[in-house]
N, C-alpha and C. Protein backbone atom coordinates (compact mmCIF):
# COMPACT_ATOMS: atom_id res chain seq x y z
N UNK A 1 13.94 8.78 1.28
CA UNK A 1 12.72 8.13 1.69
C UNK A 1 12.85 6.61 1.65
N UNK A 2 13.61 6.05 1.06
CA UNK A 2 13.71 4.83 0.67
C UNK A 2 14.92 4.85 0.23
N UNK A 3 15.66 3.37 0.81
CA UNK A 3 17.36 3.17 0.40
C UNK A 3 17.33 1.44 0.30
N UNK A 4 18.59 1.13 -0.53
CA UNK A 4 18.44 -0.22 -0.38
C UNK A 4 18.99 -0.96 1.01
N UNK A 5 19.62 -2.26 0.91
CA UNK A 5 19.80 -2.59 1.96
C UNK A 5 21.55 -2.58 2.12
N UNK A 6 22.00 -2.71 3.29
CA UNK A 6 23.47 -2.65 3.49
C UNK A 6 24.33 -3.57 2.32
N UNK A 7 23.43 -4.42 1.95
CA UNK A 7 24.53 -5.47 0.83
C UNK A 7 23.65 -4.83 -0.33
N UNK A 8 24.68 -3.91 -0.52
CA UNK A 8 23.95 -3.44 -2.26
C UNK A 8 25.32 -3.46 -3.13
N UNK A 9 25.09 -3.06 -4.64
CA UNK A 9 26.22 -2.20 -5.17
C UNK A 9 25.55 -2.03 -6.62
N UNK A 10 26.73 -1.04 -7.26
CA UNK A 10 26.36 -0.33 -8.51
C UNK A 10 26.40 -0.58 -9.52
N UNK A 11 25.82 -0.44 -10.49
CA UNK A 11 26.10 -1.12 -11.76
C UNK A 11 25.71 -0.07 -12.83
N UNK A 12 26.82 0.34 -13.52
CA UNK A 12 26.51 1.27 -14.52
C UNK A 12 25.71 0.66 -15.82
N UNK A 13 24.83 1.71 -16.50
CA UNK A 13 24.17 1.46 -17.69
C UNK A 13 24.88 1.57 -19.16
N UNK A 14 24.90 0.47 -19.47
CA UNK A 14 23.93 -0.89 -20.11
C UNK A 14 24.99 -1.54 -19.39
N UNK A 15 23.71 -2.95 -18.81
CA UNK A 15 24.49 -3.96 -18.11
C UNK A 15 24.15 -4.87 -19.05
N UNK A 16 25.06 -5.63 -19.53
CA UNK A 16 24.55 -7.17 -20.11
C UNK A 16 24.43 -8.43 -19.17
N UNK A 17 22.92 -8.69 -19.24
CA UNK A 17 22.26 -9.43 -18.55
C UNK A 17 22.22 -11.13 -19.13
N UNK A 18 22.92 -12.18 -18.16
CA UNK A 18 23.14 -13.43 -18.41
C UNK A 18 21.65 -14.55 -17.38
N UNK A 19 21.23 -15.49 -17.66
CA UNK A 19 20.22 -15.94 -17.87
C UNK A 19 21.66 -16.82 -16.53
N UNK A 20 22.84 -17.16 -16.76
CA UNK A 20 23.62 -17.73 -16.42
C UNK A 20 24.10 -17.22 -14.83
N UNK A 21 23.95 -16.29 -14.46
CA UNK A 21 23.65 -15.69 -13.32
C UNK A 21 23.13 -15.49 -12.68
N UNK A 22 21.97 -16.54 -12.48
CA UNK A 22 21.01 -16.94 -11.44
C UNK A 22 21.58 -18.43 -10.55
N UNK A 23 22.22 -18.99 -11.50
CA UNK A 23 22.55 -20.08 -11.22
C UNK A 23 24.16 -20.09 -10.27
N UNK A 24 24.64 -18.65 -10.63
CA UNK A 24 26.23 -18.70 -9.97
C UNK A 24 26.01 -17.77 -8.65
N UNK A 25 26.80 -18.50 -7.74
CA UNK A 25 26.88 -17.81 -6.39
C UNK A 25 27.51 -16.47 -6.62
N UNK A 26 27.05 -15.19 -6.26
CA UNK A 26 27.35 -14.19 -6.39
C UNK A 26 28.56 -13.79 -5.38
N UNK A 27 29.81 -12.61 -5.70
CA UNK A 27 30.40 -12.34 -4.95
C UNK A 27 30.31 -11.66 -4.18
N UNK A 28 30.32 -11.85 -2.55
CA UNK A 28 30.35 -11.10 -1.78
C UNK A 28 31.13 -9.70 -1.76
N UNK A 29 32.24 -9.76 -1.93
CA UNK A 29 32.99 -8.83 -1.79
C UNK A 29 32.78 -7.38 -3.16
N UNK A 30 31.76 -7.46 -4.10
CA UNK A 30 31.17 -6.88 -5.16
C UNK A 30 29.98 -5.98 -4.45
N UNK A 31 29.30 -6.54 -3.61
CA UNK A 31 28.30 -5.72 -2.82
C UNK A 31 28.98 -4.87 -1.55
N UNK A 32 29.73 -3.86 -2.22
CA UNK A 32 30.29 -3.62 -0.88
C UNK A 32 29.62 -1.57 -0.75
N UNK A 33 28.77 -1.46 -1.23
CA UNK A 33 27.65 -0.15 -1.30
C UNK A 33 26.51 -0.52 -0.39
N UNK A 34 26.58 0.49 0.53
CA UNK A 34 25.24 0.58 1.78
C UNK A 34 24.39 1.51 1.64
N UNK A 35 23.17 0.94 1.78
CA UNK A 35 21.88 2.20 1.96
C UNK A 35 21.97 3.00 0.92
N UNK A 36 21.61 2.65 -0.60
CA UNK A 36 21.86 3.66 -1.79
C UNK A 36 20.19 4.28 -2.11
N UNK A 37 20.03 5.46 -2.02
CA UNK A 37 18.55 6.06 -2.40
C UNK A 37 18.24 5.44 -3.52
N UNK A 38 16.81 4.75 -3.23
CA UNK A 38 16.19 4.59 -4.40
C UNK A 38 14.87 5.36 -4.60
N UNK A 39 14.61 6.35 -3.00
CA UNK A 39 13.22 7.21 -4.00
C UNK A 39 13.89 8.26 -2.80
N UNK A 40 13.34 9.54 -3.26
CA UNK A 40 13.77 10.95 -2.60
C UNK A 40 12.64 11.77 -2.96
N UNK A 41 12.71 13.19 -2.01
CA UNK A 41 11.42 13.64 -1.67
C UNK A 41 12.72 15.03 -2.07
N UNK A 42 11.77 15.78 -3.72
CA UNK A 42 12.67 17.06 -3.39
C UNK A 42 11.36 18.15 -3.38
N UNK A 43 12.27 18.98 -2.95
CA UNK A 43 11.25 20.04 -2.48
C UNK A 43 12.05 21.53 -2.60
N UNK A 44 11.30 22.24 -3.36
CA UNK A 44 11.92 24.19 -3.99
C UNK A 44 11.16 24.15 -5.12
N UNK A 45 11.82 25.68 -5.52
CA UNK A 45 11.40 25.31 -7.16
C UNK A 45 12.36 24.98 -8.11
N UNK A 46 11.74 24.67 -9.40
CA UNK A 46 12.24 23.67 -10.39
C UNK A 46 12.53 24.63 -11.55
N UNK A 47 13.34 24.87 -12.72
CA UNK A 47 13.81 25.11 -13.32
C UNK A 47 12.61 24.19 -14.58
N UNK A 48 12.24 24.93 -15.84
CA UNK A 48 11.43 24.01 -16.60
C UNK A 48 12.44 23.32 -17.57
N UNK A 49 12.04 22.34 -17.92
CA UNK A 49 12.99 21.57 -18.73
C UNK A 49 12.45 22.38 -20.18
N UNK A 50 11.86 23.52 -20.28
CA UNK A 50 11.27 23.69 -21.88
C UNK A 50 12.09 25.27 -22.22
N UNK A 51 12.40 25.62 -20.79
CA UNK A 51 13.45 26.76 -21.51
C UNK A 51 14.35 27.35 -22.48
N UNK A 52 14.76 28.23 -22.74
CA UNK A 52 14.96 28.81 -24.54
C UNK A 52 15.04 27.22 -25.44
N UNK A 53 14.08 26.52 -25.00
CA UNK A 53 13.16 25.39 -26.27
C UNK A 53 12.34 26.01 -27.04
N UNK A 54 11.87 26.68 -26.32
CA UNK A 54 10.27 26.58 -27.14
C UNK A 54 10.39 28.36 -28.06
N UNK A 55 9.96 28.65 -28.56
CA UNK A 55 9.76 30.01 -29.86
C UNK A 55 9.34 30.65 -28.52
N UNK A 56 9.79 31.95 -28.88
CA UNK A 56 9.35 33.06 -28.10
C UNK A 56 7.66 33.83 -28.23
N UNK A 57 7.47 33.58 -29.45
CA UNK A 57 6.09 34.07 -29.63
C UNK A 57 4.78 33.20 -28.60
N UNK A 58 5.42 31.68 -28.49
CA UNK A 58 4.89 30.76 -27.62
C UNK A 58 5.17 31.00 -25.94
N UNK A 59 5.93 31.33 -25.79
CA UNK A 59 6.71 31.49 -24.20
C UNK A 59 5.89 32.87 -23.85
N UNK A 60 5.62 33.98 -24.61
CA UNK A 60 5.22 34.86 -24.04
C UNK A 60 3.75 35.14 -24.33
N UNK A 61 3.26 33.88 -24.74
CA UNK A 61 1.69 33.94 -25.19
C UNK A 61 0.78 33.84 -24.08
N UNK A 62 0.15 35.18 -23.89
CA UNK A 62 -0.32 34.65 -22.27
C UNK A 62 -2.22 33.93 -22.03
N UNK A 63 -2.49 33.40 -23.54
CA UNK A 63 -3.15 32.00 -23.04
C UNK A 63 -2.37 30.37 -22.53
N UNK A 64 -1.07 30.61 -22.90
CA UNK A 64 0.19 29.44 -22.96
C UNK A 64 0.10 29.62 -21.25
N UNK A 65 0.27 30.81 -20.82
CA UNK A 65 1.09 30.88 -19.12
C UNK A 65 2.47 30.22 -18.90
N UNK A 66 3.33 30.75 -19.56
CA UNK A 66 4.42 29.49 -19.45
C UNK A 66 5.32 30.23 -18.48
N UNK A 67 5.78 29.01 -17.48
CA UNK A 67 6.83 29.39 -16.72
C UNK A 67 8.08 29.15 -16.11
N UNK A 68 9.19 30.00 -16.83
CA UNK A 68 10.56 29.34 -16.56
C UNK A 68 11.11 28.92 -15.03
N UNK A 69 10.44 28.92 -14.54
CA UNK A 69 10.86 28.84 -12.86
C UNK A 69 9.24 28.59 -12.36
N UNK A 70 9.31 27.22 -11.56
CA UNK A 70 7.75 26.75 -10.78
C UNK A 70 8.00 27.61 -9.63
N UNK A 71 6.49 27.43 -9.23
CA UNK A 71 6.39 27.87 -7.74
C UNK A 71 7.13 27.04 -6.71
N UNK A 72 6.94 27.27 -5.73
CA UNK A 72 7.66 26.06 -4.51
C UNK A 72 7.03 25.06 -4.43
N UNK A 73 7.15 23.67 -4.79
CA UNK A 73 6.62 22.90 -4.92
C UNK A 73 7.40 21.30 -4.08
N UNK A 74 6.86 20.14 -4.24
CA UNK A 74 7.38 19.36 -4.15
C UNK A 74 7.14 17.98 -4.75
N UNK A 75 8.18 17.46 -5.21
CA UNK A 75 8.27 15.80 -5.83
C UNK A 75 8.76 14.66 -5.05
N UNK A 76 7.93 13.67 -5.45
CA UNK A 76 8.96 12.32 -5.07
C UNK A 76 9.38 11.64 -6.42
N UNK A 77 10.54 11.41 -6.32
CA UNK A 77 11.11 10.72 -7.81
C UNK A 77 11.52 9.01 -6.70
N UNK A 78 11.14 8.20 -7.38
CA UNK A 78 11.20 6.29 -7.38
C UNK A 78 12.16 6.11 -8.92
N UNK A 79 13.26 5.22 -8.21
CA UNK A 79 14.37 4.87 -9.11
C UNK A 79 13.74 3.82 -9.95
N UNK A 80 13.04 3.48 -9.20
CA UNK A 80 12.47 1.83 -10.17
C UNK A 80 11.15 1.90 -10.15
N UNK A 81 10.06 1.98 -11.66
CA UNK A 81 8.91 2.23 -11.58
C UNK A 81 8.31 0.82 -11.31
N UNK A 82 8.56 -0.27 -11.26
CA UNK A 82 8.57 -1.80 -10.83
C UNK A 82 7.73 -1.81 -9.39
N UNK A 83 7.64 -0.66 -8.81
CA UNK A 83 7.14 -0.59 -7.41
C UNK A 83 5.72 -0.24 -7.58
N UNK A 84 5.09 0.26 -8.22
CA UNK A 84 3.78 0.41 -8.76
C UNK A 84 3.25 -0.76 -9.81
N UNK A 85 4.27 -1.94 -10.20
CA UNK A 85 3.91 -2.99 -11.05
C UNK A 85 3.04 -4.34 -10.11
N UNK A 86 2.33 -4.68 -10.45
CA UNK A 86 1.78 -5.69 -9.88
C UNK A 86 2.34 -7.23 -10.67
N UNK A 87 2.64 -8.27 -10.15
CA UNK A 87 3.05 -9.11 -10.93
C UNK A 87 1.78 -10.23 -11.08
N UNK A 88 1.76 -10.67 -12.77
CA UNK A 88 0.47 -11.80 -12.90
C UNK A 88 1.31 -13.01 -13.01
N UNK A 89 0.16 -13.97 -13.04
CA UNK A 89 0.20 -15.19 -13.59
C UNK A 89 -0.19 -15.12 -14.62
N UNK A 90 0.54 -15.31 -16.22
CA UNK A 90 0.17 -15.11 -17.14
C UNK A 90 -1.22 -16.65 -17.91
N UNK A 91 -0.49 -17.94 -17.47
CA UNK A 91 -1.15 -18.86 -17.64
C UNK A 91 -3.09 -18.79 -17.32
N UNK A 92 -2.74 -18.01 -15.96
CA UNK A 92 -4.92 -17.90 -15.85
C UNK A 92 -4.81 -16.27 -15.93
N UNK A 93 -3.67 -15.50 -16.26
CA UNK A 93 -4.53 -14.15 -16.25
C UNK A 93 -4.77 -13.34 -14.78
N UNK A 94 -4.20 -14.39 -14.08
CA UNK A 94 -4.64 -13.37 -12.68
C UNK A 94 -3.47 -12.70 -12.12
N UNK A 95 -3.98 -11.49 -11.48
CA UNK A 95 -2.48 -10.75 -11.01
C UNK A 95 -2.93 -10.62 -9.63
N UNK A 96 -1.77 -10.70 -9.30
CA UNK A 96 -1.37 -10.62 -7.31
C UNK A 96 -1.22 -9.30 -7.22
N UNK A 97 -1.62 -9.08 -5.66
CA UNK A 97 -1.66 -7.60 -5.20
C UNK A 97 -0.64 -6.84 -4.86
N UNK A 98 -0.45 -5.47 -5.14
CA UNK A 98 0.58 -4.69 -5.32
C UNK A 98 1.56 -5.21 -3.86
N UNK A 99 2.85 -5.40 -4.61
CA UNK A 99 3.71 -5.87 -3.46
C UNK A 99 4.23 -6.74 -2.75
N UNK A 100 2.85 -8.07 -3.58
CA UNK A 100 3.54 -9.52 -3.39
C UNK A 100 4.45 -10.37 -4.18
N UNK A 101 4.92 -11.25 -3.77
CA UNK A 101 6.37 -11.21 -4.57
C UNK A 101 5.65 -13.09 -5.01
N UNK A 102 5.15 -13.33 -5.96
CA UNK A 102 4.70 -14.59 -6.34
C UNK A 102 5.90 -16.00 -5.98
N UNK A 103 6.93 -15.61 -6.10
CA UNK A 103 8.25 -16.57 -6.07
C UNK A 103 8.03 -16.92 -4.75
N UNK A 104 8.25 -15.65 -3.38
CA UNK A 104 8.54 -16.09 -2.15
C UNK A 104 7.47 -16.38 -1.41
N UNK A 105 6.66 -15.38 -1.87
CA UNK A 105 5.10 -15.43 -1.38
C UNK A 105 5.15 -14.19 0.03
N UNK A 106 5.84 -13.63 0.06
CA UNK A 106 5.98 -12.51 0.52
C UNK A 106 4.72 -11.14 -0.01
N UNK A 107 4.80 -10.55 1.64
CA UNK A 107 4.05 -9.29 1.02
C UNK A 107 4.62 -8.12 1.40
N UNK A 108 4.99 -7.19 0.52
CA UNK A 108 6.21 -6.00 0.81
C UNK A 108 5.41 -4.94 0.82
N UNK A 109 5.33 -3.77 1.05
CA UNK A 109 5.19 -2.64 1.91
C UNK A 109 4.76 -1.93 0.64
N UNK A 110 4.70 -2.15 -0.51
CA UNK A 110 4.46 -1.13 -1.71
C UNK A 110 3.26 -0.19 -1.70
N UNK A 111 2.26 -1.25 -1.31
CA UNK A 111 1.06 -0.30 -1.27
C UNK A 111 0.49 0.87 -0.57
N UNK A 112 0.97 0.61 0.79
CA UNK A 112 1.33 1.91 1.91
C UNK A 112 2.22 2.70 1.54
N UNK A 113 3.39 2.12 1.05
CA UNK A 113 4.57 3.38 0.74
C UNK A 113 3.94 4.38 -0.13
N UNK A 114 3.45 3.77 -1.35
CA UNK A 114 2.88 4.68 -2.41
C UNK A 114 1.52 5.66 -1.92
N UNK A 115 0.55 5.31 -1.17
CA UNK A 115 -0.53 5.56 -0.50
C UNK A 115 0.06 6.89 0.59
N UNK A 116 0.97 6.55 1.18
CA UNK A 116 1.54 7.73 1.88
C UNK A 116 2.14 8.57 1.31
N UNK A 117 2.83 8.22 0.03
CA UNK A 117 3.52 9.20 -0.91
C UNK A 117 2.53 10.02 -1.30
N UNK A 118 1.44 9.27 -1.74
CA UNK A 118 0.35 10.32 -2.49
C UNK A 118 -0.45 11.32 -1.66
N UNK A 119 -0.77 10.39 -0.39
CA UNK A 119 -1.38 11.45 1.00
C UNK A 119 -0.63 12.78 1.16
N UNK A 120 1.09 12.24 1.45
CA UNK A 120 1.88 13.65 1.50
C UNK A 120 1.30 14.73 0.28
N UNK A 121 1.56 14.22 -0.60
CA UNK A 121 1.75 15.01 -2.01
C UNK A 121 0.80 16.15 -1.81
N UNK A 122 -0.47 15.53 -1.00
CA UNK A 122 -1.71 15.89 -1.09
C UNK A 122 -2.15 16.63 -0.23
N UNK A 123 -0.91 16.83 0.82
CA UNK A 123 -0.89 17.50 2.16
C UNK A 123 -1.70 17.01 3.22
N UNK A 124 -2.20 15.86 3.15
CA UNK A 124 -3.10 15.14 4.06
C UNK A 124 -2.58 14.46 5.18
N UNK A 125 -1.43 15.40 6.00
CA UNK A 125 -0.83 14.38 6.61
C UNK A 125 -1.54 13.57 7.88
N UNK A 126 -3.06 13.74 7.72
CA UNK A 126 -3.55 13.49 9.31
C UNK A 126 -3.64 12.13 8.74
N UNK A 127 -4.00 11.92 7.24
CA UNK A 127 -4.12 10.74 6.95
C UNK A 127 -3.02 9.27 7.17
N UNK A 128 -2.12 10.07 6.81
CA UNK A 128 -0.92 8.80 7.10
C UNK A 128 -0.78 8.62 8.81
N UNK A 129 -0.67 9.23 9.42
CA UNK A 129 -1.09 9.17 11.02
C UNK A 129 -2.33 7.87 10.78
N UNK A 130 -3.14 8.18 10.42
CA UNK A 130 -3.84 6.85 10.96
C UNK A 130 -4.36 6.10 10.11
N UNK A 131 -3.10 5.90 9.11
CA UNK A 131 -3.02 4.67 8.13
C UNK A 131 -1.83 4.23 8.82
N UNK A 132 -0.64 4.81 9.26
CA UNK A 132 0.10 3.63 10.16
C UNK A 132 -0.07 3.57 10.94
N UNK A 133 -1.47 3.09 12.06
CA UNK A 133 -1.97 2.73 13.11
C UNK A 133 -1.82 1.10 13.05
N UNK A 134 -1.53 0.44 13.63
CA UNK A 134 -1.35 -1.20 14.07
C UNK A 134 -2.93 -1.49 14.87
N UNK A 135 -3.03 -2.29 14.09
CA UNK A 135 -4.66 -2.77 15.41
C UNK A 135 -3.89 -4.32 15.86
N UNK A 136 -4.10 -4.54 16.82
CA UNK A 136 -3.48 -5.96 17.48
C UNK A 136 -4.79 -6.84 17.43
N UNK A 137 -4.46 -7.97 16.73
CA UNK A 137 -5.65 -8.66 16.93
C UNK A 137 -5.18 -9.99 18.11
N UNK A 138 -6.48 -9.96 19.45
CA UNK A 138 -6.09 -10.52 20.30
C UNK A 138 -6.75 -12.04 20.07
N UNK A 139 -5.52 -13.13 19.93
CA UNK A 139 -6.18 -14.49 19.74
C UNK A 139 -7.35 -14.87 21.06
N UNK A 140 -7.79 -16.22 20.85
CA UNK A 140 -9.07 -16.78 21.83
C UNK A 140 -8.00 -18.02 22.51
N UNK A 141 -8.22 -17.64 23.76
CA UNK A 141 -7.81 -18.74 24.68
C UNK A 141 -7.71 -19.90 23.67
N UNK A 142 -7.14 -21.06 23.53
CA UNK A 142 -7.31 -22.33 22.98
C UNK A 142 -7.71 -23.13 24.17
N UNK A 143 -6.96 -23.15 25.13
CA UNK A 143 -7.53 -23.97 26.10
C UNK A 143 -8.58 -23.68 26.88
N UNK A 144 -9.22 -22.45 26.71
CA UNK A 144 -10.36 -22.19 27.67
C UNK A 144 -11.45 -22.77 26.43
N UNK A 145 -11.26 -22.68 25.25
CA UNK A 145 -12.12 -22.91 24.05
C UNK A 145 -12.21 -24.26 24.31
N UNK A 146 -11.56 -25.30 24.61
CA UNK A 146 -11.18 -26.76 24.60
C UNK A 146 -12.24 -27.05 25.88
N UNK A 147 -11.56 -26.43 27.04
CA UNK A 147 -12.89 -26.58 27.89
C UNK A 147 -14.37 -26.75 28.31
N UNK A 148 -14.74 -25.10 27.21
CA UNK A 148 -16.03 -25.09 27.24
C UNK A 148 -16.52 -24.86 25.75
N UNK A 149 -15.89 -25.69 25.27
CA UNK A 149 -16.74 -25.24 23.86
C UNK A 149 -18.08 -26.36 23.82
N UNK A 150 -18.46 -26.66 24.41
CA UNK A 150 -20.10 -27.23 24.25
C UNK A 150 -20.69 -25.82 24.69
N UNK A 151 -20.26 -25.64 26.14
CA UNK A 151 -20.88 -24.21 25.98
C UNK A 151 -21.20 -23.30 25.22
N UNK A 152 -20.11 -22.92 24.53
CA UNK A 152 -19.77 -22.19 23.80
C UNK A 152 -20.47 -22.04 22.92
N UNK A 153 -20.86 -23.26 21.94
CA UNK A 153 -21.36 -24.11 20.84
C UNK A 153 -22.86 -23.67 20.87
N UNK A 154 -23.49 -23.93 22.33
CA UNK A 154 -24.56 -24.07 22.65
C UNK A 154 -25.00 -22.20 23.24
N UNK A 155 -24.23 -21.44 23.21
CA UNK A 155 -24.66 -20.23 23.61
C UNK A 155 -24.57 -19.16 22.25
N UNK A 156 -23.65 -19.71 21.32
CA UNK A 156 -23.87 -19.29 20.48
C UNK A 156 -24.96 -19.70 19.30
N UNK A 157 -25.64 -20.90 19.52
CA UNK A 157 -26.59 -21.28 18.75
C UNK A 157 -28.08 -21.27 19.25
N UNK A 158 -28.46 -21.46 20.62
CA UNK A 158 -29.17 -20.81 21.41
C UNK A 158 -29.78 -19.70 21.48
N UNK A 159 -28.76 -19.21 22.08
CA UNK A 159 -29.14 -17.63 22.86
C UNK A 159 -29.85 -16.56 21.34
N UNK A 160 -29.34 -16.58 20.45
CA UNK A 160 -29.56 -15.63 19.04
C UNK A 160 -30.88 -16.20 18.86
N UNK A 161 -31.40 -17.57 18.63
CA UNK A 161 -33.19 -18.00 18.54
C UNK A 161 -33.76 -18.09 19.57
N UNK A 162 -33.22 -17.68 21.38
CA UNK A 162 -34.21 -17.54 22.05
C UNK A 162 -34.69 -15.92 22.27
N UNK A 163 -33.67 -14.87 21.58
CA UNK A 163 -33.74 -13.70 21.51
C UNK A 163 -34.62 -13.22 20.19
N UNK A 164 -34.56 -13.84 19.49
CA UNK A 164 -35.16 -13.42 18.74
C UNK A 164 -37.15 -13.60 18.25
N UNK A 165 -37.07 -15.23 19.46
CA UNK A 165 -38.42 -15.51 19.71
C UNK A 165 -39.04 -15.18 20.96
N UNK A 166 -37.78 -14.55 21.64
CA UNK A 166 -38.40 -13.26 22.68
C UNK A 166 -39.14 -11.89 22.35
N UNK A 167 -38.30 -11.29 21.39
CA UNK A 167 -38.97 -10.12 20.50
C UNK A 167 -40.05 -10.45 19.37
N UNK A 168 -39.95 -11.31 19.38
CA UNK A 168 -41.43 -12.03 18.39
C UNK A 168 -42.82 -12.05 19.28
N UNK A 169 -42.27 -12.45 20.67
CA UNK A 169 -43.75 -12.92 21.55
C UNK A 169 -43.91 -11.11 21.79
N UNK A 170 -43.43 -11.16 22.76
CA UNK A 170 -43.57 -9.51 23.01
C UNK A 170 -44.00 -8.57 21.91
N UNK A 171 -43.67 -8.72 20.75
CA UNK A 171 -44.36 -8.16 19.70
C UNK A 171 -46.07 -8.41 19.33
N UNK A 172 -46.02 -9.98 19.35
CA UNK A 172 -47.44 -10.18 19.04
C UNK A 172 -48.52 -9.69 20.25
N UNK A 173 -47.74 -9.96 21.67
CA UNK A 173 -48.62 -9.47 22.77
C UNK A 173 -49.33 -7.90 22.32
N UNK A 174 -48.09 -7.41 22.14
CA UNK A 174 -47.97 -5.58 21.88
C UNK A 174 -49.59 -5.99 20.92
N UNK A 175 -48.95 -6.24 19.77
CA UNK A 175 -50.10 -5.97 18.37
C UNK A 175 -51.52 -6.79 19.18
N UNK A 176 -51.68 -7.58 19.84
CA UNK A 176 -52.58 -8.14 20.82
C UNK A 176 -53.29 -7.02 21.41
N UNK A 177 -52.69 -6.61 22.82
CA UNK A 177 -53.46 -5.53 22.86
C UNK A 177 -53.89 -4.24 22.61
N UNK A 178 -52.83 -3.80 21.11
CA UNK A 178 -53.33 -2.62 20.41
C UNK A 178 -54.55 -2.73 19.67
N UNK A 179 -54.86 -4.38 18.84
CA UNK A 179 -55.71 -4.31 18.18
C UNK A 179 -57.12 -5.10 19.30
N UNK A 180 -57.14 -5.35 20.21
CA UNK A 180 -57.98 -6.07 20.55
C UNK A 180 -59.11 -4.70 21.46
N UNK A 181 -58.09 -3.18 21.76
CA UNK A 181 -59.11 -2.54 22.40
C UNK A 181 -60.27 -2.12 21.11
């Protein structure tokens, strides 16, 4: 469902992390791993992680319901829970919205990704259909605006108080001759 980008590579656990490695040009020739999964969609059934764990008097207790094998089901597992983190400004306390990156000022895709993850989960797929709908927003002439914007100016400030002291007269006429028979 999600992979990194063509310049990736691996790094086994525990990495010791230098404060000094922000500052050094990294080697190219070290990123030489493409497109590595970082979230996957599995789907069967699952094996319980509580198998010959748990006492038998418990496993076969049938207010417990316990079961060594799920139904057919499906998961998404995310390599990095960092994708559901929102990052703050600790100084005022305020936090930026899921997915913006405060440094670049970028806004990354987190919140839809997760939103569609959960729609799937949920079997709602009509929903993600028209959550990735694009609406195009069409700009305003600049130069036709340059032209006639007295017009413009004047039809939009106009026209709304001569309409509205149109339905005012016509009203009082109305109440005029309802109450005057």
């Amino acid at each position: 469902m999600l992979f990194s980008s063509q310049y990736s590579r691996l790094l086994t656990s525990p990495v010791q992390i230098s404060l000094g490695t922000i500052t050094a040009l990294p080697d190219e020739s070290q990123f030489n791993r493409a497109f590595l999964p970082t979230a996957v969609l599995l789907s069967g059934t699952f094996k319980s992680v509580f198998t010959n764990r748990i006492p038998a008097q418990i496993a076969k207790n049938p207010d417990i319901a316990f079961k060594e094998v799920s139904e057919p089901t499906e998961m998404i597992v995310i390599s990095d829970g960092d994708i559901i983190r929102n990052q703050v400004q600790y100084s005022s306390g305020r936090s930026y919205p899921l997915g913006f990156d405060k440094y670049t000022g970028e806004q990354y895709g987190n919140k839809e990704f997760l939103m569609n993850c959960v729609d799937y989960l949920c079997d709602e797929s009509n929903l993600i259909s028209v959550r990735s709908r694009e609406l195009k927003i069409r700009l305003l002439d600049r130069t036709k605006i340059q032209e006639n914007k007295l017009q413009l100016q004047l039809a939009n400030m106009i026209l709304p108080l001569l309409i509205i002291l149109g339905i005012g007269v016509i009203r009082g006429l109305m109440r005029k001759n309802r109450y005057t028979k």
